[in-house]
Every structure is written in C-alpha cells, then in structure tokens.
Protein backbone atom coordinates (compact mmCIF):
# COMPACT_ATOMS: atom_id res chain seq x y z
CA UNK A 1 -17.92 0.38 -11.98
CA UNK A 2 -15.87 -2.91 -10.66
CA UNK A 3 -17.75 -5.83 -12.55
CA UNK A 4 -17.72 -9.04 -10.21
CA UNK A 5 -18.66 -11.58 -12.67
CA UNK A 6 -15.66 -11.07 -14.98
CA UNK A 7 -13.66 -10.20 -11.74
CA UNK A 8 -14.62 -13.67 -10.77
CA UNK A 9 -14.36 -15.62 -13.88
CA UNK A 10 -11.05 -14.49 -14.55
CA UNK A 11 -10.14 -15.43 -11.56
CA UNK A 12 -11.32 -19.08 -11.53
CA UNK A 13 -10.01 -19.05 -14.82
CA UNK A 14 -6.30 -18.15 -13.98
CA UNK A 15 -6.44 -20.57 -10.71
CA UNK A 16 -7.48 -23.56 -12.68
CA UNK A 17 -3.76 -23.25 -14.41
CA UNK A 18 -1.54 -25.56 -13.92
CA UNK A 19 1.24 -23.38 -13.88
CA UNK A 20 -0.40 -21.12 -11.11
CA UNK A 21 -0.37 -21.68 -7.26
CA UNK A 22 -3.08 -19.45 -5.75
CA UNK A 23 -4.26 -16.20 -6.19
CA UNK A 24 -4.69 -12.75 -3.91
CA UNK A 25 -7.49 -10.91 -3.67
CA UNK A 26 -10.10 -9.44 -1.17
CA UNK A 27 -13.00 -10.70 0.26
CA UNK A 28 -15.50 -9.58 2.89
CA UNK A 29 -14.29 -9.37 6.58
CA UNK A 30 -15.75 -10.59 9.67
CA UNK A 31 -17.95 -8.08 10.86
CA UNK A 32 -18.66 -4.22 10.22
CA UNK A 33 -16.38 -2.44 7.20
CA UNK A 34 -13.79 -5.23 6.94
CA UNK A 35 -12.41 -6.52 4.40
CA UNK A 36 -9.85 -9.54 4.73
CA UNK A 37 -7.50 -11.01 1.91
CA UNK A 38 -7.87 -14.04 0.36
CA UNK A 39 -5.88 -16.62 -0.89
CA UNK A 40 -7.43 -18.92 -3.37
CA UNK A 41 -6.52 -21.92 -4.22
CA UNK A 42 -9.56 -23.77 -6.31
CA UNK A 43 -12.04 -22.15 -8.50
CA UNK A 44 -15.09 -22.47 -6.24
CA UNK A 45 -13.19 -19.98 -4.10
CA UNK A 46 -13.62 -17.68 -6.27
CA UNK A 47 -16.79 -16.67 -5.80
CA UNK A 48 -16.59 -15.23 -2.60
CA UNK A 49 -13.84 -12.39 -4.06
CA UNK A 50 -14.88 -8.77 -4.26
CA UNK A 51 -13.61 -5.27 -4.93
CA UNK A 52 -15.12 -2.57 -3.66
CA UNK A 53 -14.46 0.88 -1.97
CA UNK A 54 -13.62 -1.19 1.27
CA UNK A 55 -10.80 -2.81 -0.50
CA UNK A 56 -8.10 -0.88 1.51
CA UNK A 57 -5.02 -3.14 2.10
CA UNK A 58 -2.17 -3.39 -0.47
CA UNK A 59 -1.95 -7.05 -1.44
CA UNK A 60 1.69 -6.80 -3.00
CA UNK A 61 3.43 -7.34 0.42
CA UNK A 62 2.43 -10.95 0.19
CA UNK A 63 4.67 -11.56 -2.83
CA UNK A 64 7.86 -11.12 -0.91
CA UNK A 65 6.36 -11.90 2.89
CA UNK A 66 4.41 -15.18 1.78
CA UNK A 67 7.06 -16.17 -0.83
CA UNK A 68 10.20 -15.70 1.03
CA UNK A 69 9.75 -18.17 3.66
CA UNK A 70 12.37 -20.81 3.88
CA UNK A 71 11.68 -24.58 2.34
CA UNK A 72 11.40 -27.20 4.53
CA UNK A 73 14.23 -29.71 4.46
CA UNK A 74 13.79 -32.59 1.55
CA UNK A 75 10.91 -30.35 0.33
CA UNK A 76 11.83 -28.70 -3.47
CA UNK A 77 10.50 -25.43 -4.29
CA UNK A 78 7.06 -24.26 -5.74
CA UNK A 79 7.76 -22.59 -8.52
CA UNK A 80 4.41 -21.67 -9.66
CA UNK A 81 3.02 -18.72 -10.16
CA UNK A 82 1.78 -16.08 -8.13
CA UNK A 83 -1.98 -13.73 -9.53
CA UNK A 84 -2.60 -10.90 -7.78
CA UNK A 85 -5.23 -8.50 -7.90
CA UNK A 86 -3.83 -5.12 -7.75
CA UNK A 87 -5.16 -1.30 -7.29
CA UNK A 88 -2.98 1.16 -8.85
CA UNK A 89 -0.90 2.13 -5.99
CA UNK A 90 -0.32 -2.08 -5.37
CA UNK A 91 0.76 -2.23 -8.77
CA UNK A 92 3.08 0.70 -7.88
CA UNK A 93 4.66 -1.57 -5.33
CA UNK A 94 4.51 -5.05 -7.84
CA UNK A 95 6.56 -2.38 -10.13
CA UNK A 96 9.09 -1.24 -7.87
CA UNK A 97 9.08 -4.97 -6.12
CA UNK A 98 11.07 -6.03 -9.96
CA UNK A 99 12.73 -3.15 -10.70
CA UNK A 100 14.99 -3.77 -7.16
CA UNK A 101 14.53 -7.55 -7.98
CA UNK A 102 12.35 -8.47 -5.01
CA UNK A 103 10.54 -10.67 -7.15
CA UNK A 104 10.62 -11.90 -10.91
CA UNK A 105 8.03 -10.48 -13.61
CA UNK A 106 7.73 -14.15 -14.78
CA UNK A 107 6.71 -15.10 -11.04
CA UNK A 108 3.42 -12.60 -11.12
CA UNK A 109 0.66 -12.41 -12.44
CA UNK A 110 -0.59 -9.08 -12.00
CA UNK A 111 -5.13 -8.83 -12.70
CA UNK A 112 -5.39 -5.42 -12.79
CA UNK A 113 -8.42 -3.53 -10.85
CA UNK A 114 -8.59 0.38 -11.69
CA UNK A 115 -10.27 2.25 -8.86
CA UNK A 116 -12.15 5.26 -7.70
CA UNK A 117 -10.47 5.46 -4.13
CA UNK A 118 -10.97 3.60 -1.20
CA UNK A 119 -12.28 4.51 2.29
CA UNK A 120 -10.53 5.52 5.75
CA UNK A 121 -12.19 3.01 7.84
CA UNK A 122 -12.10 5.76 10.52
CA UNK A 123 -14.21 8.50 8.77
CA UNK A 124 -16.75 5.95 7.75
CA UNK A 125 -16.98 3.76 11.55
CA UNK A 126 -17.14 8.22 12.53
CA UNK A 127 -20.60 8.01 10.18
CA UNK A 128 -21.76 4.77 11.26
CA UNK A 129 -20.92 4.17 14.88
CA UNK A 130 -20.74 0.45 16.56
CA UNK A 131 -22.12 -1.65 13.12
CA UNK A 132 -21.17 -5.25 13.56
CA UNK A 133 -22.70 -7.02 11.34
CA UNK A 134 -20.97 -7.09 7.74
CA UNK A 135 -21.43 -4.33 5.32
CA UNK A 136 -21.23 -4.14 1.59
CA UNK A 137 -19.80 -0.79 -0.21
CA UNK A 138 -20.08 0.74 -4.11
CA UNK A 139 -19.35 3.44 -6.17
CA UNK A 140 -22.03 5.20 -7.72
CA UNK A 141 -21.90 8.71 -9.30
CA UNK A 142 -20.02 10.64 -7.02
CA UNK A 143 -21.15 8.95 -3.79
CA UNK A 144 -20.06 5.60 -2.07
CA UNK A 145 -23.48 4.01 -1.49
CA UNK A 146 -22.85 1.34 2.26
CA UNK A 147 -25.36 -1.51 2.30
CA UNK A 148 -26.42 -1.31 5.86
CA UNK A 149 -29.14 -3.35 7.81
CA UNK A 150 -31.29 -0.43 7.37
CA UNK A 151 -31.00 0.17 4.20
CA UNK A 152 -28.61 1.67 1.52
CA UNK A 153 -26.71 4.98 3.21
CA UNK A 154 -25.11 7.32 0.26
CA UNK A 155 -22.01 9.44 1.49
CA UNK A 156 -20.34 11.84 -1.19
CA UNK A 157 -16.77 9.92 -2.03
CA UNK A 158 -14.73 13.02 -0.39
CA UNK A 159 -16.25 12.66 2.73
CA UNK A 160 -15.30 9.41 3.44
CA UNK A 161 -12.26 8.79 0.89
CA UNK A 162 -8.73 8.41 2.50
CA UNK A 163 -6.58 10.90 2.40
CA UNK A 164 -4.46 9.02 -0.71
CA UNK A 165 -6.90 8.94 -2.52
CA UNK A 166 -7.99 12.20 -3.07
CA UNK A 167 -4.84 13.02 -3.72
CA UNK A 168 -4.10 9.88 -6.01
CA UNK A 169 -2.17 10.33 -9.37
CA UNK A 170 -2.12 6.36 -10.36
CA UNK A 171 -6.05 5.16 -9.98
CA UNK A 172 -5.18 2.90 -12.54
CA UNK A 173 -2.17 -0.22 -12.50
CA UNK A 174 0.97 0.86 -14.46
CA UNK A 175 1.05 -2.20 -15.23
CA UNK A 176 -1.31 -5.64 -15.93
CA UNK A 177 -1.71 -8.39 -17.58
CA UNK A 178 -5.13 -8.45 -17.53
CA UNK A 179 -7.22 -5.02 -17.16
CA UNK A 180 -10.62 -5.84 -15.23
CA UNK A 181 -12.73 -3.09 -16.32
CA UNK A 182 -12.20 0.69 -18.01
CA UNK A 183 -9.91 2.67 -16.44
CA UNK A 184 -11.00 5.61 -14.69
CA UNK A 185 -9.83 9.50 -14.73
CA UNK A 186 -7.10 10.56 -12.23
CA UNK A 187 -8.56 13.30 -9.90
CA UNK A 188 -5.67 14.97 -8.81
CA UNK A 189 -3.02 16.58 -9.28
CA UNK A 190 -0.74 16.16 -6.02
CA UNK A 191 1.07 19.46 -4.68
CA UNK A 192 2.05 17.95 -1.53
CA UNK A 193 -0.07 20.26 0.38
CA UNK A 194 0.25 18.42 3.35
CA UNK A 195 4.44 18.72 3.04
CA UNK A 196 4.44 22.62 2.53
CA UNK A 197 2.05 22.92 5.96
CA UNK A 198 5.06 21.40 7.38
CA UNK A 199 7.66 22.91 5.61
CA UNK A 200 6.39 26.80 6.31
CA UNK A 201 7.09 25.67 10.06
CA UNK A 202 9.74 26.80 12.02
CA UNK A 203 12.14 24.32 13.03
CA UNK A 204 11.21 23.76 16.73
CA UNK A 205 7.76 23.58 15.64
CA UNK A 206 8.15 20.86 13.42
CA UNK A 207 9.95 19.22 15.95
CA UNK A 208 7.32 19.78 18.73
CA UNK A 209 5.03 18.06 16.44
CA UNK A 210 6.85 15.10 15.52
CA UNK A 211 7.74 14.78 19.20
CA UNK A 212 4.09 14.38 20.61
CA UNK A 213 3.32 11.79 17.70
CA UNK A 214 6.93 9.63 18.26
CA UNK A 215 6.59 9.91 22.00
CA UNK A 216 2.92 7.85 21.56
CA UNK A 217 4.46 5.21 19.16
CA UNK A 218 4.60 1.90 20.55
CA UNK A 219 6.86 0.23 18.46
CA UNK A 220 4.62 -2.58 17.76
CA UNK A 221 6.53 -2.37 13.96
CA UNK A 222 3.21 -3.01 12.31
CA UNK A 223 4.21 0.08 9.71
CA UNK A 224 7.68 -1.74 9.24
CA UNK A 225 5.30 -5.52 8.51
CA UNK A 226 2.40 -4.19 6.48
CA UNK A 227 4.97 -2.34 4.36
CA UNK A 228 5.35 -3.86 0.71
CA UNK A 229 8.49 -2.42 0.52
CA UNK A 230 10.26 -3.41 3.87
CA UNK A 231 11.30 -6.71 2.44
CA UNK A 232 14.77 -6.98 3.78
CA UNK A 233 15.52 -10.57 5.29
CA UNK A 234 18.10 -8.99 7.82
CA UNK A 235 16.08 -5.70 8.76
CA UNK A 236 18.41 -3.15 10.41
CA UNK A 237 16.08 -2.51 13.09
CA UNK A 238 16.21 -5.31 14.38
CA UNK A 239 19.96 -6.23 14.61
CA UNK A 240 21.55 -5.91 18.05
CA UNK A 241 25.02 -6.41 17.05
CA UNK A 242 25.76 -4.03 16.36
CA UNK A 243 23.05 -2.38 17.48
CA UNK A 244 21.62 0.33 15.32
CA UNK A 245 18.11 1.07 16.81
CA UNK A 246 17.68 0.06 20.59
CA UNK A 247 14.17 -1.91 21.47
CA UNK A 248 13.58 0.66 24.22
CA UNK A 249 10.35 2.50 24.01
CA UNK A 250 11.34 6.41 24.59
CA UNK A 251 11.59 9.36 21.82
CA UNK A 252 14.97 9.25 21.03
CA UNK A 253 14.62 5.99 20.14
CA UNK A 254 11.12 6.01 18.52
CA UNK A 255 12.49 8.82 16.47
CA UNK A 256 15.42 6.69 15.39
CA UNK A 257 13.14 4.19 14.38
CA UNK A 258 11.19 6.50 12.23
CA UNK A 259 13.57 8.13 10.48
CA UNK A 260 15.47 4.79 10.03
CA UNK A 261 12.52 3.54 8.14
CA UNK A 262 11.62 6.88 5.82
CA UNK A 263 14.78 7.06 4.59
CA UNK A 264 15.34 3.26 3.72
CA UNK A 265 12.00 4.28 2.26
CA UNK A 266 13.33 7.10 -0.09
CA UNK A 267 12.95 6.91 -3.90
CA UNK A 268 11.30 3.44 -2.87
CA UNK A 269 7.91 4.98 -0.62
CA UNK A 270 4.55 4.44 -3.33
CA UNK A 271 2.19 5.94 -1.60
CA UNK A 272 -0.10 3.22 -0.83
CA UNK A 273 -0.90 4.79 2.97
CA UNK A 274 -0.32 1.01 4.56
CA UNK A 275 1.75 2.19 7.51
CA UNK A 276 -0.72 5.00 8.28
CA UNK A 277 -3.34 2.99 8.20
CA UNK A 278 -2.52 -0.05 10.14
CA UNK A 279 -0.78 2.95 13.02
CA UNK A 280 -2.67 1.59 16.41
CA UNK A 281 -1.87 5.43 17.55
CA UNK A 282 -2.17 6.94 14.33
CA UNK A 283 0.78 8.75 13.80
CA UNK A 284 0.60 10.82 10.49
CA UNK A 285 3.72 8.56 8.99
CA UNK A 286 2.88 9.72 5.16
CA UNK A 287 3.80 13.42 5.94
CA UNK A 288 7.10 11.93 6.86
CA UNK A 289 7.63 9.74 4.09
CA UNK A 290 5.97 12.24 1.29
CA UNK A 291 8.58 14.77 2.34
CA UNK A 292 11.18 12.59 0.81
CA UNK A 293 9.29 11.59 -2.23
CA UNK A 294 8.99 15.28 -2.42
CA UNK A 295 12.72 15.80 -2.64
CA UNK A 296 13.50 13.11 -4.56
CA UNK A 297 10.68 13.75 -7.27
CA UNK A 298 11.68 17.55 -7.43
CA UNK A 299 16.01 17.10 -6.93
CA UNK A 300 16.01 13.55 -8.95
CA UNK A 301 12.54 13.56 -11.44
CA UNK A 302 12.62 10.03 -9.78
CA UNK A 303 8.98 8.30 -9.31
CA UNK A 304 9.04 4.79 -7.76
CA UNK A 305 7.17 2.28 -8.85
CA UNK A 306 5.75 3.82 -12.51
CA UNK A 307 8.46 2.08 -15.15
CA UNK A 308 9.23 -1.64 -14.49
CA UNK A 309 12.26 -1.06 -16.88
CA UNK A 310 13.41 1.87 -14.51
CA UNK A 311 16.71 1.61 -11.92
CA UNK A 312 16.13 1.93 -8.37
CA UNK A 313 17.19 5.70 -7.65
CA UNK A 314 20.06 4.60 -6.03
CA UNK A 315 21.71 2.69 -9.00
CA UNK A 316 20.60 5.72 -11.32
CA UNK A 317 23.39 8.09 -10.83
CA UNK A 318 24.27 10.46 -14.04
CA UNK A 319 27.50 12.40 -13.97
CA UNK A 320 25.40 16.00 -14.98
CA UNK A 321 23.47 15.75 -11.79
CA UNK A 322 22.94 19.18 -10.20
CA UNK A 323 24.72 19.15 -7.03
CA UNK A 324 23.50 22.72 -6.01
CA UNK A 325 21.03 21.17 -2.91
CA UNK A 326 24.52 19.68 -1.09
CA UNK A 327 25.86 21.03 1.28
C-alpha cells in the first residue's frame, strides 16, 4: 500500500537540500483519470504529490529532455541535483539512462516507489464513460477501488490493469536510494505471448497487419518524444541531409519510421509501454519492440536496464558468441 505521508515527507525533505534542484513526481490531473507530473521546487509543494494506480507516465524522460537544454549565454550551469520518483520500469530506464551515460549516477536521485500496476486509461474511461471531474484511485486486495462522485467503484486489478503490467517482471526499482514502502511480489512470468501470436503468422499476414496499423500513423512522433530512451540530440529521423526517413505521411514511409525507431530501440526498449500509450491511433508499438527484446534476451541473455554496472549490448561483444542465428 503506497504511504503518502512518508512519500511526502521524504520528499520535502530531499527538496529542502541545498544540493538539490527540484524533484519529479505525480500529482493529480485536471479533470477525470489524469494524472500530470510535477516538478517541485519548495517543500510546501510537496503536499500535493501522490502515487497511485493512475500514476501511468514514466518520469525518467525528464532527466535527459529537461536537463539537456542548452544554457543561456553568460548563464553557468546548475549543477544540482535531480530526485525522481520512480516505478520499477522508470527505474529500468534511470538504469539504462547511466549505463549508456545519458546521465551521471551522482546527478540522480532516484526515491523509489514499488507498485502493483497501473491502469490503461482506456479500459477504465470504457468503465466509467464521460467523468470530468477529478478522480482518486487505490489498491486494495486484489481490486483498484476509483473514488468517484458517487461513491467508491471497486474493479478487480486485471480488468483494468495495462497490458505491462500484468505481464510485469520488475514491480519493484532495481535500483534506489531511498525505498518508499515494502516491495511487492512480481506476478508474472513474461512468455511473450503476445510475440509468438505474431510469430505463428505467415509472412504476408504479419505484414497485412502491420500495414493497416502504419498506414493510420500520423507521424505526430509523440512515441519518438515520450520515449525515455530516444535521447539523441541529432535524431536520425529527423535529418534531411542526408535524408534517412522522408516527412511524407504514406506506408512506406511510416514503416520506415517504425522500424527506424525499434531497432535504435534494441537491447535499449524497458518496457515501460510510453509509446503505446501516448499512440493518438493506437498502434500496438510494444509487439514491435518486444519482438526484439525477445531476440536479444533469448540470442544475447541481454536485459536492459536491470544492472547499472552492465554495458550497453552493443559494447558487450564476447569472442564465444554463438553465431548460429546469422545468416
């Protein structure tokens, strides 16, 4: 159970440092099942923070988005500190974030926030139709219990869970330097079930079904910008000389696009869902980029974003590598 006092306190406590410049967490949205980050910046602040099963986005892609803007001219850089509250698949991307040197581990600090899954905003707004004003959301016993104007609603957690979390391997941070609460029991264990619906396909099947879902992308690259791992200051997608990926809106180059970004994704992808769930035409990008982790789990026993003292797949070469899969 996520325990807002000492949520709270230690956040006011680590934002009163001098050493620290704000801290990242959630807070309640506008209206209906939002939830918005927050930036704080004084202690007082604090106090509007909260974690709860409507706690969807990853808050990791502000270390390099936020961080990496340029400095004024005659201003020096802030060298303070960054906290960040993190689930365990955001601490997945914090970890991978320093093991390709994104950031520095003494530039974080990571409050750690173990968690029993999180909901798809579009199964629950499915339950509750049109509610604008702002809802509250819990865990309790098996259920996730919505504070509605009528009343408390209970829903059993699988009905309304997103999809990566009932298949989550990492509820808790891998890492933390300060754990909020217990940590709770991992529910799954992923067989990539979704991949091998895929994978029994024939070819031209898989193709016809990427094709409908590429064909209603509208490149509005809000996978690419929510995505705590697309950190790149010179992103190849959008250079135009040369140019690699045209700005045209058609399937050839949607598809280009796509597979552009899953493979610049491989051995890097942690599973956080981001791109899926931000997709204004909800295109089912995690099949796409789980195949890879797939392959590169099963051909490399590489996982991203577990061991901060890891290499990035790509620097981890061995010379006894089994070759057998190349063609």
């Amino acid at each position: 159970m996520a325990d807002l006092e000492k949520l709270r306190a230690v956040a006011k406590e680590t934002v009163s440092r001098d050493d620290v410049k704000y801290l990242i967490g959630w807070r309640q949205g506008t209206y209906g099942f939002r939830v918005s980050p927050h930036f704080i910046t004084e202690p007082e602040e604090a106090d509007k923070l909260i974690f709860s099963p409507l706690c969807s986005n990853n808050l990791a892609t502000y270390l390099t988005l936020v961080e990496k803007l340029p400095v004024p001219r005659g201003q020096e850089p802030d060298t303070r500190k960054i906290a960040l509250m993190v689930k365990g698949c955001d601490s997945r991307a914090v970890v991978q974030q320093l093991v390709e040197q994104g950031i520095k581990r003494e530039s974080v600090i990571i409050i750690g926030c173990p968690c029993q899954g999180v909901v798809d905003l579009a199964k629950v707004e499915e339950k509750f139709p049109a509610v604008l004003e702002q809802v509250e959301a819990r865990w309790d016993d098996g259920k996730i219990v919505f504070k509605l104007s009528e009343g408390e609603k209970a829903v059993p957690r699988e009905e309304v869970l997103a999809d990566k979390c009932l298949r989550c391997r990492y509820p808790n941070p891998v890492t933390a330097d300060t754990l909020l609460w217990e940590k709770v029991e991992a529910e799954s264990n992923d067989e990539y079930a979704d991949v091998g619906e895929l994978e029994g396909k024939a070819p031209e099947e898989r193709w016809s079904f990427w094709e409908a879902y590429f064909s209603s992308c509208i490149r509005c690259y809000s996978c690419r910008n929510v995505c705590p791992m697309c950190y790149c200051e010179d992103c190849i997608l959008d250079r135009l000389n040369p140019t690699w990926v045209n700005r045209s809106n058609n399937i050839s180059e949607n598809t280009a696009f796509h597979l552009a970004r899953a493979f610049h994704l491989a051995g890097r992808c942690i599973e956080c869902g981001e791109c899926e769930r931000v997709c204004p035409v909800n295109i089912p990008l995690m099949k796409l980029n789980r195949k890879l982790t797939k392959e590169v789990r099963e051909k490399f026993e590489y996982e991203p974003g577990t061991d901060p003292d890891s290499k990035p797949l790509q620097a981890s070469y061995r010379p006894n590598d089994q070759e057998n899969f190349i063609l």
